[in-house]
N, C-alpha and C. Protein backbone atom coordinates (compact mmCIF):
# COMPACT_ATOMS: atom_id res chain seq x y z
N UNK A 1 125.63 -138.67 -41.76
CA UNK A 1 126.10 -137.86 -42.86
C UNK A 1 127.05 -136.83 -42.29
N UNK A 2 128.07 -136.85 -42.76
CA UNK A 2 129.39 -136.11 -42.33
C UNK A 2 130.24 -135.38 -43.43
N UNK A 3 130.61 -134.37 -43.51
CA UNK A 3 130.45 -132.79 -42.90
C UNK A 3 128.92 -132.25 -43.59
N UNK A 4 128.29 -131.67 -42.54
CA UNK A 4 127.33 -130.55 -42.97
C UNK A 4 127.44 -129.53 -42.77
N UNK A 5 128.48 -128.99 -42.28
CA UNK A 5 128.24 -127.61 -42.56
C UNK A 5 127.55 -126.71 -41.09
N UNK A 6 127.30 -125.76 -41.31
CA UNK A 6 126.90 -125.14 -39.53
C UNK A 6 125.45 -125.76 -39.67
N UNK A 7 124.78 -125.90 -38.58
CA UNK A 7 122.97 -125.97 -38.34
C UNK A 7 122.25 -125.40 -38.24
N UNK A 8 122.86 -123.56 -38.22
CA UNK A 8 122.19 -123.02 -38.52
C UNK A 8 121.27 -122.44 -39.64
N UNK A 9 122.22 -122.81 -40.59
CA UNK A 9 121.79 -123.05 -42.05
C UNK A 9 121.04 -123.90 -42.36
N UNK A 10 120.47 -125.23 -41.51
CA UNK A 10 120.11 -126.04 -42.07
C UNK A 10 118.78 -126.33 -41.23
N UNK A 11 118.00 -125.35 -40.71
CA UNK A 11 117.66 -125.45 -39.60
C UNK A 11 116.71 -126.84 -39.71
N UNK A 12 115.89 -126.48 -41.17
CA UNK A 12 114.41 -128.08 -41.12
C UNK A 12 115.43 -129.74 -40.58
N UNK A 13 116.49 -129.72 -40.44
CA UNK A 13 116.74 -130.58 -40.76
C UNK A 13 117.87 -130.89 -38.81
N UNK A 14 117.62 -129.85 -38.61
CA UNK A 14 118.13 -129.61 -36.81
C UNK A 14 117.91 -131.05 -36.11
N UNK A 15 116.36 -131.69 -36.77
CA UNK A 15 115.75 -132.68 -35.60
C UNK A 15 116.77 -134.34 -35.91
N UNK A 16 117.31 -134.02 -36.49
CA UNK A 16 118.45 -135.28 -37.51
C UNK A 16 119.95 -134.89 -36.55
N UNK A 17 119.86 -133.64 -36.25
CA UNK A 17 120.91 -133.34 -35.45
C UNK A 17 121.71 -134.29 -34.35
N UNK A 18 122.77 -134.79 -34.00
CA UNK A 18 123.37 -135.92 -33.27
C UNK A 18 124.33 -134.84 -32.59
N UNK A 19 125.16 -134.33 -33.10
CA UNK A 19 126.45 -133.99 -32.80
C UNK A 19 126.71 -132.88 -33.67
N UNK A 20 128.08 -132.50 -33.17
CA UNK A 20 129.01 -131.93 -34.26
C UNK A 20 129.19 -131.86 -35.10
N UNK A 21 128.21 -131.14 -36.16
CA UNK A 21 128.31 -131.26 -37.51
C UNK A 21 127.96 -133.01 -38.07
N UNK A 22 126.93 -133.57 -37.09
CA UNK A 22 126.58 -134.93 -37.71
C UNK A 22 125.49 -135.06 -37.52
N UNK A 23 124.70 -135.25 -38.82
CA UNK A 23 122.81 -136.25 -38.89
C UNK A 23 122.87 -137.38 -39.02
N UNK A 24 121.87 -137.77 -38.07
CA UNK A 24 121.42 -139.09 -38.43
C UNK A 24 120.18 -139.56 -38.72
N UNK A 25 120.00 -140.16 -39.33
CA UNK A 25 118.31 -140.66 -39.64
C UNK A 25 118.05 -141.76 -39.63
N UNK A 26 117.07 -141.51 -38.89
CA UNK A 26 116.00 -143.39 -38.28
C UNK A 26 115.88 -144.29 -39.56
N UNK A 27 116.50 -145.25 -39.22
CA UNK A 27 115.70 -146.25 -40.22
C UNK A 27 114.58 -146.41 -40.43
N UNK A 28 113.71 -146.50 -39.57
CA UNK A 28 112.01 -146.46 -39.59
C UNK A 28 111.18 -145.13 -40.04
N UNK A 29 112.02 -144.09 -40.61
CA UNK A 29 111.71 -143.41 -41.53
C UNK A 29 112.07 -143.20 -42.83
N UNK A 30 111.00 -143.15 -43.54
CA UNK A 30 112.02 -142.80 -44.83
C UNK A 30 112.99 -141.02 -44.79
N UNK A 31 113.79 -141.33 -45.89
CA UNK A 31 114.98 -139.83 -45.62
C UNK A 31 114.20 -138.69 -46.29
N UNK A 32 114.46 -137.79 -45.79
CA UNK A 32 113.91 -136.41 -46.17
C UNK A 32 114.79 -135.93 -47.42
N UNK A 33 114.31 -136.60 -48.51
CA UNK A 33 114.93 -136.11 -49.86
C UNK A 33 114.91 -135.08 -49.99
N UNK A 34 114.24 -134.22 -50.22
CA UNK A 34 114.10 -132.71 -50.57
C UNK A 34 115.14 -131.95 -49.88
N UNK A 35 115.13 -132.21 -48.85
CA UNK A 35 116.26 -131.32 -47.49
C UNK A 35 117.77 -131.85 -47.62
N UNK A 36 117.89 -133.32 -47.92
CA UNK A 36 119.02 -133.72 -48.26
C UNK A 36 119.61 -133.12 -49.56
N UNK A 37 118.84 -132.67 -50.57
CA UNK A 37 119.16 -132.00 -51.90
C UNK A 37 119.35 -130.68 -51.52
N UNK A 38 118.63 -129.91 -50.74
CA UNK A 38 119.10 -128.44 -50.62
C UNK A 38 120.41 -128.50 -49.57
N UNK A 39 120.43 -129.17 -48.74
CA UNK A 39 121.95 -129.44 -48.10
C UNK A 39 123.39 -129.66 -49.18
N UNK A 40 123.19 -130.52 -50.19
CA UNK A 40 124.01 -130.78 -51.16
C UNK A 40 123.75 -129.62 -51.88
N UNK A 41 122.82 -128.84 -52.33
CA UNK A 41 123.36 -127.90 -53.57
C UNK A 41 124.41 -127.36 -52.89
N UNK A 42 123.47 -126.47 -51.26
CA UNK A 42 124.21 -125.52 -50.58
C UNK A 42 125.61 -125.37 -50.47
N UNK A 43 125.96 -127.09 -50.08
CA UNK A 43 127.35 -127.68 -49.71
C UNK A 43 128.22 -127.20 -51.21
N UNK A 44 127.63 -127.25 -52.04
CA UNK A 44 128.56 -127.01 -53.54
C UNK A 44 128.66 -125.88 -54.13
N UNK A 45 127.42 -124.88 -53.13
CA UNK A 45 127.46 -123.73 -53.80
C UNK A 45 128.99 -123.38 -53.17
N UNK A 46 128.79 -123.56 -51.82
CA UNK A 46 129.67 -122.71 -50.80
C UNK A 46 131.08 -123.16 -51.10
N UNK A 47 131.34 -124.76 -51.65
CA UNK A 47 132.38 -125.34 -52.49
C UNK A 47 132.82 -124.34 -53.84
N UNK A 48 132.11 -124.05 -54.34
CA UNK A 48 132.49 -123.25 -54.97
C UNK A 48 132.83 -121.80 -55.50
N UNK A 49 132.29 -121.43 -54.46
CA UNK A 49 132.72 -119.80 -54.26
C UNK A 49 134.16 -119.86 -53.08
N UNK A 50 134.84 -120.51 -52.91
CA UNK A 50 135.37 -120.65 -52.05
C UNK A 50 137.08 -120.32 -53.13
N UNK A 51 137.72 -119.13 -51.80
CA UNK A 51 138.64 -118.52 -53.12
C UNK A 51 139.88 -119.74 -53.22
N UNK A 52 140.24 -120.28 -54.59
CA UNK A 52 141.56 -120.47 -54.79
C UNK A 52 141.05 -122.78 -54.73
N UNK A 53 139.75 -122.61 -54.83
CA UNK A 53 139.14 -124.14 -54.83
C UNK A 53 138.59 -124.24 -55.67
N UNK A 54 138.54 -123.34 -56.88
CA UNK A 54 137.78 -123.70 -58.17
C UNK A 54 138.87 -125.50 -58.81
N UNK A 55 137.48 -126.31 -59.24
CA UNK A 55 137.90 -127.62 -59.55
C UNK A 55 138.94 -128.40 -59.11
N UNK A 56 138.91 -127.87 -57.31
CA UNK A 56 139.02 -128.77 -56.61
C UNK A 56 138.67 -130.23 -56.39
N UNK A 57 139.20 -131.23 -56.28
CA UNK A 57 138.62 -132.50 -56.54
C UNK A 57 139.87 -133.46 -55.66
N UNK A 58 139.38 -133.99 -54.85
CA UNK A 58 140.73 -134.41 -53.91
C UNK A 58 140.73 -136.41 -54.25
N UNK A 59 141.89 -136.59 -54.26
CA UNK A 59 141.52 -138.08 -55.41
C UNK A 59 141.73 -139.11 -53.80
N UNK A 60 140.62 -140.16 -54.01
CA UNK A 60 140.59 -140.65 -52.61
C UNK A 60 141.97 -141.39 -52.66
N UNK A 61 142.00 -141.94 -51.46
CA UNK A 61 143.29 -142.59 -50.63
C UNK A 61 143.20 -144.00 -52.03
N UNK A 62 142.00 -144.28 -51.94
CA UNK A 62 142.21 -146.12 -52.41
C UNK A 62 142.36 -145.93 -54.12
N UNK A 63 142.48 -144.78 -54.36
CA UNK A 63 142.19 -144.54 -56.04
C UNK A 63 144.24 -143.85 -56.58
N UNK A 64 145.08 -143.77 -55.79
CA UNK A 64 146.18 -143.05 -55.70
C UNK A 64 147.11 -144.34 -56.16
């Protein structure tokens, strides 16, 4: 899962940690829903307080 954002913010979720701003999760577990949802609000809060990005929406490459 790519961009998250710093790790420090995200700390329950540190042990998913790979890299640079990248998680990964075991197949032989199931995914930590709950933590994946507070990562996404977070990600949209911070999306949206962000000055001069209100309804921002970037149209992908294959949709142009």
């Amino acid at each position: 899962m790519y961009p998250v954002g710093e790790p420090a913010e995200h700390r329950a979720l540190s042990k998913y940690m790979t890299g640079k701003g990248t998680y990964r999760f075991p197949l032989d577990e199931p995914l930590p829903v709950d933590l994946l949802r507070k990562l996404v609000e977070a990600r949209v809060k911070k999306n949206e307080a962000a000055p001069g990005r209100a309804g921002y929406a970037r149209v992908s490459s294959s949709a142009r």
